[in-house]
C-alpha atoms as a PDB file:
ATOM      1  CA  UNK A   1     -11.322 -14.727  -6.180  1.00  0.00           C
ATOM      2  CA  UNK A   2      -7.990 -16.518  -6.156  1.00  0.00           C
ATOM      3  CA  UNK A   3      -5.108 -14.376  -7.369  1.00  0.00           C
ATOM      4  CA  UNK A   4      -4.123 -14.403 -10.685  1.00  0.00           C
ATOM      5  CA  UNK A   5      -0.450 -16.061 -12.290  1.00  0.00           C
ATOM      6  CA  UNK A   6       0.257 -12.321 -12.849  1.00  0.00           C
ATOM      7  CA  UNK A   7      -0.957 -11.708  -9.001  1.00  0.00           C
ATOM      8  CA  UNK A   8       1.122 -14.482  -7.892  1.00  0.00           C
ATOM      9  CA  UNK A   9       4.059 -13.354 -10.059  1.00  0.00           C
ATOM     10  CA  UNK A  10       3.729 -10.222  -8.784  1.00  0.00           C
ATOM     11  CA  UNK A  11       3.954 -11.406  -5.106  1.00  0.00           C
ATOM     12  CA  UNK A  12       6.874 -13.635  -5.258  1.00  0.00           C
ATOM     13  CA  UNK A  13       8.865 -10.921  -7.184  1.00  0.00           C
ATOM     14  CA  UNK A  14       8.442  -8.460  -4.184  1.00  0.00           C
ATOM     15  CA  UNK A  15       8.946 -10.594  -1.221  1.00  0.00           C
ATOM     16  CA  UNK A  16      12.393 -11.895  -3.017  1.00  0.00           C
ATOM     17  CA  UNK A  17      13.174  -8.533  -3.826  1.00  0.00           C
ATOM     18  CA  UNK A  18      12.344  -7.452  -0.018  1.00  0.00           C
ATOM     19  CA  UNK A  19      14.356 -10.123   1.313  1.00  0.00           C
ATOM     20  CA  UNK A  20      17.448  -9.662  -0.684  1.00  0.00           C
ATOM     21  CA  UNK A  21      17.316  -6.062   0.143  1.00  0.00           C
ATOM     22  CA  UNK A  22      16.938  -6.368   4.109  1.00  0.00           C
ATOM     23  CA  UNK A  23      19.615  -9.250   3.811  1.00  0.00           C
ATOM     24  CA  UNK A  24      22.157  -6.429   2.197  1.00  0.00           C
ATOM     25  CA  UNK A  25      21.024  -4.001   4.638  1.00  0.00           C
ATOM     26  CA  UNK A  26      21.971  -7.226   6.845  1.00  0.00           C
ATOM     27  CA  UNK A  27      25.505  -6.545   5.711  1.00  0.00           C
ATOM     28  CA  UNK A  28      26.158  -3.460   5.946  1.00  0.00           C
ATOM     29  CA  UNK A  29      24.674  -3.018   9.459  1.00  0.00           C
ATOM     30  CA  UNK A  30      28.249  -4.971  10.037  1.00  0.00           C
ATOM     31  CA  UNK A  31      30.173  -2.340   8.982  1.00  0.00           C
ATOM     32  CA  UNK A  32      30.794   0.740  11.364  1.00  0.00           C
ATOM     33  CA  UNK A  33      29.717   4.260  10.301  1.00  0.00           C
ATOM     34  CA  UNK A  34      28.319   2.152   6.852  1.00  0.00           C
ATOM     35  CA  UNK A  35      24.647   3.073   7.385  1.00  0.00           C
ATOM     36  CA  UNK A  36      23.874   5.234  10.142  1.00  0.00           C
ATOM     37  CA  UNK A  37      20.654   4.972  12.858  1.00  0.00           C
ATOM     38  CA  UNK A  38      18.705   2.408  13.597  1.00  0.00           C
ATOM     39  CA  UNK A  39      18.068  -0.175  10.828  1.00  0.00           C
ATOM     40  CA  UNK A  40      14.325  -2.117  11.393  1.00  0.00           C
ATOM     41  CA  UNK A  41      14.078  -5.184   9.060  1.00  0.00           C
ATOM     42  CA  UNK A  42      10.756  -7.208   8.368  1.00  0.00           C
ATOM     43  CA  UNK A  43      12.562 -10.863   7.705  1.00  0.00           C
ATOM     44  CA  UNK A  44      10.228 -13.576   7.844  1.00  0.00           C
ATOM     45  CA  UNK A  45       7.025 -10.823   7.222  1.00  0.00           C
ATOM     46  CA  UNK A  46       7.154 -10.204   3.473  1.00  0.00           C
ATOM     47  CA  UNK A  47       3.699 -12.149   2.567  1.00  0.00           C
ATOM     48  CA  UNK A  48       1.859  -9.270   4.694  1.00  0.00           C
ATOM     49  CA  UNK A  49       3.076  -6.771   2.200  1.00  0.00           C
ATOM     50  CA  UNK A  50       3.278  -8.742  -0.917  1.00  0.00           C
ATOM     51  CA  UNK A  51      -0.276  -9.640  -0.239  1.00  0.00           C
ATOM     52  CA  UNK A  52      -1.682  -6.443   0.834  1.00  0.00           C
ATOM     53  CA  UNK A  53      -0.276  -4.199  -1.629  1.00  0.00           C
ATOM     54  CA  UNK A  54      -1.044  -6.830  -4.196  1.00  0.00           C
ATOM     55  CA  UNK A  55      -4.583  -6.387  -3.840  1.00  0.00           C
ATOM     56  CA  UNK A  56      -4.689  -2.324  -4.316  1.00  0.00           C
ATOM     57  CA  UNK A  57      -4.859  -0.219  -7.234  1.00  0.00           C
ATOM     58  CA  UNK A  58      -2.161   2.912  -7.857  1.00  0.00           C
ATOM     59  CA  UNK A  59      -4.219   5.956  -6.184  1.00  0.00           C
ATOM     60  CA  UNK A  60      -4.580   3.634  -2.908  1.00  0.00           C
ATOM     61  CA  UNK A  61      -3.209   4.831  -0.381  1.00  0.00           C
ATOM     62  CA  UNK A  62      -0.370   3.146   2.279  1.00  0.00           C
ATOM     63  CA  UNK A  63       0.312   3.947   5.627  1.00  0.00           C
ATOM     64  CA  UNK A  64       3.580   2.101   6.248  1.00  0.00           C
ATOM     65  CA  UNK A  65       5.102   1.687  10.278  1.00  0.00           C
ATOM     66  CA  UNK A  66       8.536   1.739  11.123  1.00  0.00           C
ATOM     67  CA  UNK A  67       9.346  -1.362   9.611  1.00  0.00           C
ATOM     68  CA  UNK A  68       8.412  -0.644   5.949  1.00  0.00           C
ATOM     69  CA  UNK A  69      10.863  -1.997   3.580  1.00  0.00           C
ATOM     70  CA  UNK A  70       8.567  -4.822   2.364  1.00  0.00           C
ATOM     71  CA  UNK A  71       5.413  -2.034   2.359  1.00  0.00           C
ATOM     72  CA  UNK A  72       7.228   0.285  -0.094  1.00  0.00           C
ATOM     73  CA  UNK A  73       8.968  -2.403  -2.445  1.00  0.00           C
ATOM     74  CA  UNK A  74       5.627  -4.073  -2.483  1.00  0.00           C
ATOM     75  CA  UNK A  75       3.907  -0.761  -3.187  1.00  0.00           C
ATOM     76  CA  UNK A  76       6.733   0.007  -6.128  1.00  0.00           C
ATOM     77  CA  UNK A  77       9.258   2.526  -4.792  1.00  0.00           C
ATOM     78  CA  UNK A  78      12.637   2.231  -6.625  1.00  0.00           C
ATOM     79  CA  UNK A  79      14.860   0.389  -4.644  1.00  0.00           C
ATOM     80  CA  UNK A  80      18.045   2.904  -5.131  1.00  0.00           C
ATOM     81  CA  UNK A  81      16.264   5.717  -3.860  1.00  0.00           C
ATOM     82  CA  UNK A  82      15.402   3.664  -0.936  1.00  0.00           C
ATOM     83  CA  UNK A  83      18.625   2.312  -0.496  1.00  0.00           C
ATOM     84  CA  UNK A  84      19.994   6.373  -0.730  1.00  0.00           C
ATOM     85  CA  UNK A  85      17.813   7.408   1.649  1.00  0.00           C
ATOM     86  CA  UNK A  86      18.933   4.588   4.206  1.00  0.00           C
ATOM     87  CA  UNK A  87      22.437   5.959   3.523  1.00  0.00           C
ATOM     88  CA  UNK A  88      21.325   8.935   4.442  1.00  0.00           C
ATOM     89  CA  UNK A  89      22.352  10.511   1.175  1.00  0.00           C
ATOM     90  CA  UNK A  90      20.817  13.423  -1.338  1.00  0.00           C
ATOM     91  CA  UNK A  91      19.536  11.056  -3.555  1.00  0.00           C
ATOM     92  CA  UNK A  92      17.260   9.845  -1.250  1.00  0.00           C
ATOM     93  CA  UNK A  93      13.393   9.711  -1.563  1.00  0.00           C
ATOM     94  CA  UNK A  94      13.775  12.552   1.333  1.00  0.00           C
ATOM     95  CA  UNK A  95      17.232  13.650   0.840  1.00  0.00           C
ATOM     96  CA  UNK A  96      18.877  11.731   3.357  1.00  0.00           C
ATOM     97  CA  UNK A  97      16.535  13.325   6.398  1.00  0.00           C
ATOM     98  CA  UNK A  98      14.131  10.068   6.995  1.00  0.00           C
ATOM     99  CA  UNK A  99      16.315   6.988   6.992  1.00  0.00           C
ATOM    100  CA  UNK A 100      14.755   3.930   7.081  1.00  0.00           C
ATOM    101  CA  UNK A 101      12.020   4.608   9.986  1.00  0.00           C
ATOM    102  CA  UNK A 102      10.727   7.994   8.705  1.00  0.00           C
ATOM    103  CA  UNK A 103      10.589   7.694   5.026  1.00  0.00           C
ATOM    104  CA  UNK A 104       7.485   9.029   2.813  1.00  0.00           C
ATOM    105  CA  UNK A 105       7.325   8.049  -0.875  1.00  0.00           C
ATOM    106  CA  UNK A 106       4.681  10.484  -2.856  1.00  0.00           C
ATOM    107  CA  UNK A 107       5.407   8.818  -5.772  1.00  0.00           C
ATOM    108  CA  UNK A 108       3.300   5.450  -4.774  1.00  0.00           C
ATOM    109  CA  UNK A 109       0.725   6.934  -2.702  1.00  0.00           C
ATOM    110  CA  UNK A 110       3.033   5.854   0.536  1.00  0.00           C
ATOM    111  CA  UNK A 111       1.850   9.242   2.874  1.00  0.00           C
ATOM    112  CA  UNK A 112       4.449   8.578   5.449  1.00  0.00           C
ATOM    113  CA  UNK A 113       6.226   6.388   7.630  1.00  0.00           C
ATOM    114  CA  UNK A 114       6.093   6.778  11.748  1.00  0.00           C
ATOM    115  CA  UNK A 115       8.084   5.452  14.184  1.00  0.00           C
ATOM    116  CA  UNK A 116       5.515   6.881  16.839  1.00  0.00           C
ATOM    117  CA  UNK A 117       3.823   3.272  17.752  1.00  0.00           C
ATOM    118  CA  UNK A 118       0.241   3.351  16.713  1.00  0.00           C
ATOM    119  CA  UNK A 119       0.584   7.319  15.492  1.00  0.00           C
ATOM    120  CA  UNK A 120      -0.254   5.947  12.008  1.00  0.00           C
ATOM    121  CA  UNK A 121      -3.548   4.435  12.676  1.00  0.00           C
ATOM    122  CA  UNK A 122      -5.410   7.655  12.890  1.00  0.00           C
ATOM    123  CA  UNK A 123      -3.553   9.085  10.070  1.00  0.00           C
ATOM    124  CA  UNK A 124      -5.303   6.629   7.833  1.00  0.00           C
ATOM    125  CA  UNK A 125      -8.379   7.261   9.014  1.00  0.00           C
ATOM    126  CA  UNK A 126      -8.102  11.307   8.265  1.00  0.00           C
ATOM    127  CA  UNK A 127      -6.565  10.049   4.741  1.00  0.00           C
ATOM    128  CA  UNK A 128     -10.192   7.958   4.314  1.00  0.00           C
ATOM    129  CA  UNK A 129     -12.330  10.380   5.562  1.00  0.00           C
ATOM    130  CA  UNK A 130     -10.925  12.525   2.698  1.00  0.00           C
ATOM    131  CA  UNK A 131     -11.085  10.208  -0.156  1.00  0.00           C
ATOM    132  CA  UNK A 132     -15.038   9.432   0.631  1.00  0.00           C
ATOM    133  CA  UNK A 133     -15.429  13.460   1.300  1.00  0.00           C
ATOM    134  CA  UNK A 134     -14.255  13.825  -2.581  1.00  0.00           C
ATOM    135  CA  UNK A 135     -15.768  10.551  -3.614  1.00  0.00           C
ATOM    136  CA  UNK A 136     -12.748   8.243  -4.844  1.00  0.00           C
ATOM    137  CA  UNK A 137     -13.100   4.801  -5.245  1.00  0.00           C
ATOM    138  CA  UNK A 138      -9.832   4.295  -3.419  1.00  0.00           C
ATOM    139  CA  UNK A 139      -9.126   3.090  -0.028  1.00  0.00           C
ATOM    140  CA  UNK A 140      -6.178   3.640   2.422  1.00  0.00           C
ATOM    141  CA  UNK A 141      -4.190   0.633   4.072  1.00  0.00           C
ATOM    142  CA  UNK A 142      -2.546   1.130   7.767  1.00  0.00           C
ATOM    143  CA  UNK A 143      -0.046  -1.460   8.575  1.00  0.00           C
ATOM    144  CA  UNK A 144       0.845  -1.364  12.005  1.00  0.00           C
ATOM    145  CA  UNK A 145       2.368  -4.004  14.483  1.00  0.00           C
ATOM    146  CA  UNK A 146       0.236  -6.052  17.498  1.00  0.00           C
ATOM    147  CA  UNK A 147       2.012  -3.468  20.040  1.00  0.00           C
ATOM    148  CA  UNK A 148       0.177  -0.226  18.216  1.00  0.00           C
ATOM    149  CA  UNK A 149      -3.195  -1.869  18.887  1.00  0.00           C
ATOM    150  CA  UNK A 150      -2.605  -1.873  22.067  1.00  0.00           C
ATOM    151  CA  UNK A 151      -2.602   2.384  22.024  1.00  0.00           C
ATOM    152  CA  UNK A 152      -5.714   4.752  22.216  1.00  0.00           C
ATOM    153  CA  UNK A 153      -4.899   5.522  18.726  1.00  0.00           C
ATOM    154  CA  UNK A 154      -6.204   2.109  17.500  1.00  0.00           C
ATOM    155  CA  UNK A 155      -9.305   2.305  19.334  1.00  0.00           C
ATOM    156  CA  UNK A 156     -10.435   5.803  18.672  1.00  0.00           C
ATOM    157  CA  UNK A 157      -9.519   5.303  15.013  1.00  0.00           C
ATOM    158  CA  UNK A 158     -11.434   2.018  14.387  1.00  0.00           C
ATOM    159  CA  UNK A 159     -14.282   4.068  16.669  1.00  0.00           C
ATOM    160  CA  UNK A 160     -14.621   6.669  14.326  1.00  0.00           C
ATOM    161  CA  UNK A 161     -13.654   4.987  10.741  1.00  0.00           C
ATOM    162  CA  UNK A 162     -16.441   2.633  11.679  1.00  0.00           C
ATOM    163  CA  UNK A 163     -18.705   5.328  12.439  1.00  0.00           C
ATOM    164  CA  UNK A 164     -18.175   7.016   9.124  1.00  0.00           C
ATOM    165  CA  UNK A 165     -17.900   4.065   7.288  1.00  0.00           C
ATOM    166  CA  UNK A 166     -14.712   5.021   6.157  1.00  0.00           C
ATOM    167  CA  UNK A 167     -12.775   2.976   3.043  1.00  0.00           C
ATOM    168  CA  UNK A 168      -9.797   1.972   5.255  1.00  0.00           C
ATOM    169  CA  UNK A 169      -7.825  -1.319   5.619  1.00  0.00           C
ATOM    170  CA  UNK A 170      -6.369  -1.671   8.946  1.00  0.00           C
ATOM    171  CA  UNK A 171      -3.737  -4.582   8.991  1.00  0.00           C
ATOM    172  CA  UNK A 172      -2.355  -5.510  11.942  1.00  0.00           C
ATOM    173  CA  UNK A 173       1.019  -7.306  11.355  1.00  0.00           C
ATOM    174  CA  UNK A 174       0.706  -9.480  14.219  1.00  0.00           C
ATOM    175  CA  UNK A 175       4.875 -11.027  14.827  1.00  0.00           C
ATOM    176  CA  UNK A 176       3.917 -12.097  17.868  1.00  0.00           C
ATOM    177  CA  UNK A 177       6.796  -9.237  19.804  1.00  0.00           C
ATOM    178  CA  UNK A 178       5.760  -5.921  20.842  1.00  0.00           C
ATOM    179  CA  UNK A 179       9.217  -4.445  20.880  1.00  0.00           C
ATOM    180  CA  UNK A 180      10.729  -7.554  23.692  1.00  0.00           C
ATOM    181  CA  UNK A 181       7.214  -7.601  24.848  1.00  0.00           C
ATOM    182  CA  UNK A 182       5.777 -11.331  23.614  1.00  0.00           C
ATOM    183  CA  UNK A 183       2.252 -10.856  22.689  1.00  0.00           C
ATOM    184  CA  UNK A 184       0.621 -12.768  25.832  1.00  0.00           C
ATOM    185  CA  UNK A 185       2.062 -10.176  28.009  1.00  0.00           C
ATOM    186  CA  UNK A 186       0.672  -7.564  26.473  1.00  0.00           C
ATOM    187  CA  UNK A 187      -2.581  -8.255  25.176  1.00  0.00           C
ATOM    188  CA  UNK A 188      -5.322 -10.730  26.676  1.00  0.00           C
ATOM    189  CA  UNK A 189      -7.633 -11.934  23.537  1.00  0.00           C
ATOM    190  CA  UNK A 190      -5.855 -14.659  21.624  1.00  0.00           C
ATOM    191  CA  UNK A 191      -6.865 -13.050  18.667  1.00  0.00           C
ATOM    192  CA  UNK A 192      -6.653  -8.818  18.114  1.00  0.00           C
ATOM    193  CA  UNK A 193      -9.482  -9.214  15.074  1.00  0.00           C
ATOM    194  CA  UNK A 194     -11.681 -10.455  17.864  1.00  0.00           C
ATOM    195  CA  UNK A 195     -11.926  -6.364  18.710  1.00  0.00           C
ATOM    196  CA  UNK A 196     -13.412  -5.238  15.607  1.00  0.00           C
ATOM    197  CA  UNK A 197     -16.694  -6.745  16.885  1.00  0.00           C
ATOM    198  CA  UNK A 198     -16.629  -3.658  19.380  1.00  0.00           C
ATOM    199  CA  UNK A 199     -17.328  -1.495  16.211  1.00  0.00           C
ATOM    200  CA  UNK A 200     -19.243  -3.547  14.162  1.00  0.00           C
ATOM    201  CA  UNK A 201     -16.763  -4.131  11.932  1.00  0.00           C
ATOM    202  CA  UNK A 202     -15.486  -7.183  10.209  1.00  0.00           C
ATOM    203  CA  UNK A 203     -12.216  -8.668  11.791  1.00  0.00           C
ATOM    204  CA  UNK A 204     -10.398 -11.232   9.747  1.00  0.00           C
ATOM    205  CA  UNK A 205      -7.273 -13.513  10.877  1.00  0.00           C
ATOM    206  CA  UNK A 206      -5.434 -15.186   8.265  1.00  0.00           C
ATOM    207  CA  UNK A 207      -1.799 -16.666   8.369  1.00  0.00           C
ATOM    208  CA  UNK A 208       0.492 -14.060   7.197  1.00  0.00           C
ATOM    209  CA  UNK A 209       3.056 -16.305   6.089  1.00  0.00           C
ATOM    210  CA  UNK A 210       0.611 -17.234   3.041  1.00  0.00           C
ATOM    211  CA  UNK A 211       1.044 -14.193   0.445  1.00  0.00           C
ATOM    212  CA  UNK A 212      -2.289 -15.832  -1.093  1.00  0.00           C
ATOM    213  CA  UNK A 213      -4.690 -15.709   1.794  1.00  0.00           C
ATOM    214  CA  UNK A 214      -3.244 -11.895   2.685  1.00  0.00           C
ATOM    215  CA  UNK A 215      -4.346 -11.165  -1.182  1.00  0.00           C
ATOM    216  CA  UNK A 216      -7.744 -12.961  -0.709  1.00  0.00           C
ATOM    217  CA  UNK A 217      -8.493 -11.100   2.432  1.00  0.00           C
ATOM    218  CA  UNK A 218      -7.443  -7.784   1.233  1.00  0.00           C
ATOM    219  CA  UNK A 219      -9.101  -7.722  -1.974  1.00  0.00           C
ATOM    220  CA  UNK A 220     -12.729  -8.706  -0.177  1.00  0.00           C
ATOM    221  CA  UNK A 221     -11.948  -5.957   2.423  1.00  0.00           C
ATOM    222  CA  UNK A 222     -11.023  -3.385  -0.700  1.00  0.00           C
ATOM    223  CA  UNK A 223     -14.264  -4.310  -2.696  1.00  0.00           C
ATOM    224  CA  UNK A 224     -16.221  -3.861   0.729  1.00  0.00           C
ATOM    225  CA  UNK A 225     -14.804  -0.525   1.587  1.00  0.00           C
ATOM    226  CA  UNK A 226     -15.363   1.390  -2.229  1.00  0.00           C
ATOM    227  CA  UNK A 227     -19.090  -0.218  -2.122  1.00  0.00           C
ATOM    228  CA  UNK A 228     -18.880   2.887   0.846  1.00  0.00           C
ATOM    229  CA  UNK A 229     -19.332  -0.696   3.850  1.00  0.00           C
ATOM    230  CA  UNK A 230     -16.325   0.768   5.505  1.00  0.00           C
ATOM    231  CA  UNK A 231     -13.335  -0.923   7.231  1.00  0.00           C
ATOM    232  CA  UNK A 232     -12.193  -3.949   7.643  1.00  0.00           C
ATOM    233  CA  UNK A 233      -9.532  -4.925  10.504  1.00  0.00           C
ATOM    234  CA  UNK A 234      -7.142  -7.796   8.887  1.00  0.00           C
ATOM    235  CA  UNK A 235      -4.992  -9.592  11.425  1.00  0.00           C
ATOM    236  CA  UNK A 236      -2.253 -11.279   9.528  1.00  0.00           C
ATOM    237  CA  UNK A 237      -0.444 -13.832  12.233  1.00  0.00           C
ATOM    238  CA  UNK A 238       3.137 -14.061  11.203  1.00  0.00           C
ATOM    239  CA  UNK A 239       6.696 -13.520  12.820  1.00  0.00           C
ATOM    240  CA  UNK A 240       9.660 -11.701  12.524  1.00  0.00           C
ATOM    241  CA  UNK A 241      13.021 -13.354  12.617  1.00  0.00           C
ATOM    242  CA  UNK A 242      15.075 -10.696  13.400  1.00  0.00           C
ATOM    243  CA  UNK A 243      15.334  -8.731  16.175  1.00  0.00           C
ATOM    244  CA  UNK A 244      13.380  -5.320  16.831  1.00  0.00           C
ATOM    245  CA  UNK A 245      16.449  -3.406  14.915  1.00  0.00           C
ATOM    246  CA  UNK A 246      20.037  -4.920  13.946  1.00  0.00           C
ATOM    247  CA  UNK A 247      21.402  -3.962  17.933  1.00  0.00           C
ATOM    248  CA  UNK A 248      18.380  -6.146  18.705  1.00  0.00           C
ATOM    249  CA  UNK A 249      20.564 -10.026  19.758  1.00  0.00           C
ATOM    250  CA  UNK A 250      16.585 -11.435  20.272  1.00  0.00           C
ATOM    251  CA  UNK A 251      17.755 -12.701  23.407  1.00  0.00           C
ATOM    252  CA  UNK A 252      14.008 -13.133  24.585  1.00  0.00           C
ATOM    253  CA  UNK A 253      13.104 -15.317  21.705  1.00  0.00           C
ATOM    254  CA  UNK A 254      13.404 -18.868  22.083  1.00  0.00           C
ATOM    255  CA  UNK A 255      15.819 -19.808  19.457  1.00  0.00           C
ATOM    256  CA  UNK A 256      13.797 -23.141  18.923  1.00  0.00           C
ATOM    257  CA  UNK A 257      10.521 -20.502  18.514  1.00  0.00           C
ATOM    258  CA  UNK A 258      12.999 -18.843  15.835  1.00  0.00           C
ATOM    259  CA  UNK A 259      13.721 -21.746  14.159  1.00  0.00           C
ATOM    260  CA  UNK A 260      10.388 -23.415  13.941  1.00  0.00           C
ATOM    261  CA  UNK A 261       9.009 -20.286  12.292  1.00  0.00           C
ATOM    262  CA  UNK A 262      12.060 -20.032   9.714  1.00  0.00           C
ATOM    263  CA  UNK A 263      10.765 -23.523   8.450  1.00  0.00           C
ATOM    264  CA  UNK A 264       7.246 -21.679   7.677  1.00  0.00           C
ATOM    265  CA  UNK A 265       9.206 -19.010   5.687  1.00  0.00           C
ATOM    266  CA  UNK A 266       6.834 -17.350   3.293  1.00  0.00           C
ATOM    267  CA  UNK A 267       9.114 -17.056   0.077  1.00  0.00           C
ATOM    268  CA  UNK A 268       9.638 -21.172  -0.459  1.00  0.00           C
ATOM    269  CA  UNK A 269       5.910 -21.224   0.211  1.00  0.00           C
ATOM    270  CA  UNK A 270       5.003 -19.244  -2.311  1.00  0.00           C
ATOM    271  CA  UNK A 271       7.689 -20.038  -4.566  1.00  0.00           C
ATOM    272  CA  UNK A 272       7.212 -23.697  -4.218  1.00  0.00           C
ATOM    273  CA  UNK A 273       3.404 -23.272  -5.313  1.00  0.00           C
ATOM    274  CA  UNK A 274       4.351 -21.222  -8.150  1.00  0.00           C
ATOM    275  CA  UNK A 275       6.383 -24.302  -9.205  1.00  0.00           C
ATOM    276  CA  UNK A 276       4.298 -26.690  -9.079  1.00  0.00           C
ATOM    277  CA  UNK A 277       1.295 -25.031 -10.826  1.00  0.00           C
ATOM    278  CA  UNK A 278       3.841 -24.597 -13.288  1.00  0.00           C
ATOM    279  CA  UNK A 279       3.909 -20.829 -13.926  1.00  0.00           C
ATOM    280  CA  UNK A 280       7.494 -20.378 -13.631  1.00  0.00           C
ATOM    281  CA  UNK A 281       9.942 -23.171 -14.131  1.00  0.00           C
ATOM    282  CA  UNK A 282      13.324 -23.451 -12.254  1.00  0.00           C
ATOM    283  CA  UNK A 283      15.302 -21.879 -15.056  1.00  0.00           C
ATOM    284  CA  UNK A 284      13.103 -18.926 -14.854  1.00  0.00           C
ATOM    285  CA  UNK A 285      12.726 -18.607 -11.576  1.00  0.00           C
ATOM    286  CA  UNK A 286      16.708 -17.957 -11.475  1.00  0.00           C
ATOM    287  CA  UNK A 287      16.409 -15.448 -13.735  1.00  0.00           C
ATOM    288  CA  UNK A 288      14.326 -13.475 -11.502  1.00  0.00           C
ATOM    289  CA  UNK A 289      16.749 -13.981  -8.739  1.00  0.00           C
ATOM    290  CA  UNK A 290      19.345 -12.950 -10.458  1.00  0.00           C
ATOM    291  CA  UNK A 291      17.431 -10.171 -11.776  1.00  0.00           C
ATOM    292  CA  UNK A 292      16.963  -9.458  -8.120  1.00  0.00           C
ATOM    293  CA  UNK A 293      19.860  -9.636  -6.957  1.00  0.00           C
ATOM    294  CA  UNK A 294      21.453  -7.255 -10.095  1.00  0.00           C
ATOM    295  CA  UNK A 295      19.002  -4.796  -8.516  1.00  0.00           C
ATOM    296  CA  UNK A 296      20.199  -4.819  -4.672  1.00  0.00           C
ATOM    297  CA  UNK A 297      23.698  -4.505  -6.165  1.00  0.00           C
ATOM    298  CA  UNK A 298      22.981  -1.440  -8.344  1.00  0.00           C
ATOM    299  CA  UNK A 299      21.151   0.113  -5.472  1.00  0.00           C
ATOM    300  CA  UNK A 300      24.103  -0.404  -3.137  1.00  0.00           C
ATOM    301  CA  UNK A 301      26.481   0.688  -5.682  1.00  0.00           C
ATOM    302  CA  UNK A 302      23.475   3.982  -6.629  1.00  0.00           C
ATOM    303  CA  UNK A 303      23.665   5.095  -2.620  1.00  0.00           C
ATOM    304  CA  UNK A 304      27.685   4.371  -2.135  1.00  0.00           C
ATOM    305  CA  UNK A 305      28.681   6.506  -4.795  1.00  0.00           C
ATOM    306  CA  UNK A 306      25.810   9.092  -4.315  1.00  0.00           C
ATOM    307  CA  UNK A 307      26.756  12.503  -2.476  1.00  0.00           C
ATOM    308  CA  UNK A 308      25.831  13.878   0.558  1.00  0.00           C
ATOM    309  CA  UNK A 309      23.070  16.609   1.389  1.00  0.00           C
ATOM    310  CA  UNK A 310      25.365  19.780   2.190  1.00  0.00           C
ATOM    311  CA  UNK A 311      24.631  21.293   5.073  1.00  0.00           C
ATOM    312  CA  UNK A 312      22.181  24.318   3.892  1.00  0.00           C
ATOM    313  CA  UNK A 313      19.869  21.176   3.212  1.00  0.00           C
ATOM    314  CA  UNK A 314      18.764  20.963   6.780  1.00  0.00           C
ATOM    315  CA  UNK A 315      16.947  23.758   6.550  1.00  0.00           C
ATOM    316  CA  UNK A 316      15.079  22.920   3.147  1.00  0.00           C
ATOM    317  CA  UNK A 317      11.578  21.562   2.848  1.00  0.00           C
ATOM    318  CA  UNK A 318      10.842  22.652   6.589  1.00  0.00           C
ATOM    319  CA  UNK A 319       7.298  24.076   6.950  1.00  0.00           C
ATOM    320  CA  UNK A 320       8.005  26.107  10.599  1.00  0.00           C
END
């Protein structure tokens, strides 16, 4: 079924929020020593997330990859935690010890965050196998990037969540770059939902620069996965228009390739259609971006002025 004004709402809220966040982060990657390691932005990918996470209910589970901004603001995490623990700082959602690529956020069901490529993929699938060994009617989403299906890690965890019938979404965020690596040089099959077939499972491409489609597809592959059908593999074509991380000068992509996806952007898409079936009007519509933007701000201003861990820290929360 279609998404509802609430759905759609819901959606455009969390992409504009995503974007205005990654464009501060934008910023302050300008600065030296601002915010240390490697900063991984999602800019031009924001209906994958929005979509997705849409589509889920609060015990689902997420399985975000390394570039997870969108997953977790999507999913609900409060934006000046995440902003703290990109800082590096206390206040963090792990203290300062994750950054950006490693983050975890118990409090919406998002397990963990990986930068190992693919090393999330079978994660998921130990996550479904539980929830269908204790009988919840929840499922567990794996977001992962065109490279990761290229690892054994994809195929042995499709192989076996298939097997099991296990209530798993796997969504392959398809951006067309592997790292530098453009997708034709890495992968032969036009399309990477073409492998589910290989495990009897359904594969589904839809263009991830529609937030509404990504809904659609992940609410059918939801309902299919609690009726105990198992998983789906969703292969949402879209594009990032940054580089890999902020060092990244995309000197690979054809800037005319760059610019011809900007002009697909999914935010104006989305926002535009929100306009015209009249469920915001433009007066409104500011409000929420200003709203937005009030939020980014605080969270800038919450990590700046937040302390520190001290140095005992490092050897908190360590299991061995």
């Amino acid at each position: 079924m279609p998404p509802t004004k609430e759905k759609l709402l819901e959606m455009l809220r969390s992409m504009l929020l995503t974007r205005r966040f990654e464009e501060k982060l934008t910023e302050l990657c300008q600065i030296e020593g601002k915010v240390p390691g490697m900063m991984i932005l999602c800019t031009g990918q924001e209906a994958v997330a929005a979509g997705v996470c849409a589509a889920l209910e609060p015990q689902d589970v997420i399985v975000p990859n390394h570039r997870s901004h969108g997953h977790l603001l999507a999913r609900g995490a409060d934006p000046n935690a995440l902003m703290a623990e990109c800082f590096g700082k206390r206040t963090g959602f792990n203290k300062g010890k994750s950054g950006t690529l490693h983050v975890a956020v118990p409090e919406v069901n998002a397990l963990c965050t990986t930068t190992v490529v693919g090393g999330g993929i079978p994660i998921a699938a130990g996550v479904a196998f539980a929830q269908k060994y204790r009988k919840q009617k929840n499922v567990t989403v794996c977001f992962f990037g065109d490279g990761a299906a290229d690892e054994g890690s994809f195929h042995e965890a499709l192989n076996l969540a298939a097997l099991w019938d296990l209530p798993v979404l796997f969504v392959c965020e398809n951006n067309l770059y592997a790292g530098a690596q453009r997708y034709e040089e890495h992968t032969k099959i036009r399309d990477m939902a073409d492998r589910a077939v290989a495990y009897g499972i359904p594969g589904i491409v839809v263009d991830g620069n529609d937030a509404r489609v990504v809904y659609a597809a992940a609410e059918r592959a939801r309902a299919r996965a609690v009726a105990g059908e198992g998983p789906s593999l969703i292969e949402c074509k879209t594009y990032r228009c940054r580089g890999h991380g902020e060092s990244d000068h995309q000197l690979y992509q054809p800037p005319e390739e760059i610019a011809s996806w900007k002009e697909r952007c999914p935010l104006p898409r989305l926002r535009d259609e929100v306009l015209a079936q009249e469920l915001l009007d433009e007066k409104a519509l500011k409000s929420m971006e200003d709203e937005i933007s009030r939020i980014v701000e605080d969270a800038v201003r919450f990590a700046e002025e937040s302390p520190w861990p001290d140095p005992e820290d490092a050897l908190s929360d360590v299991y061995v």
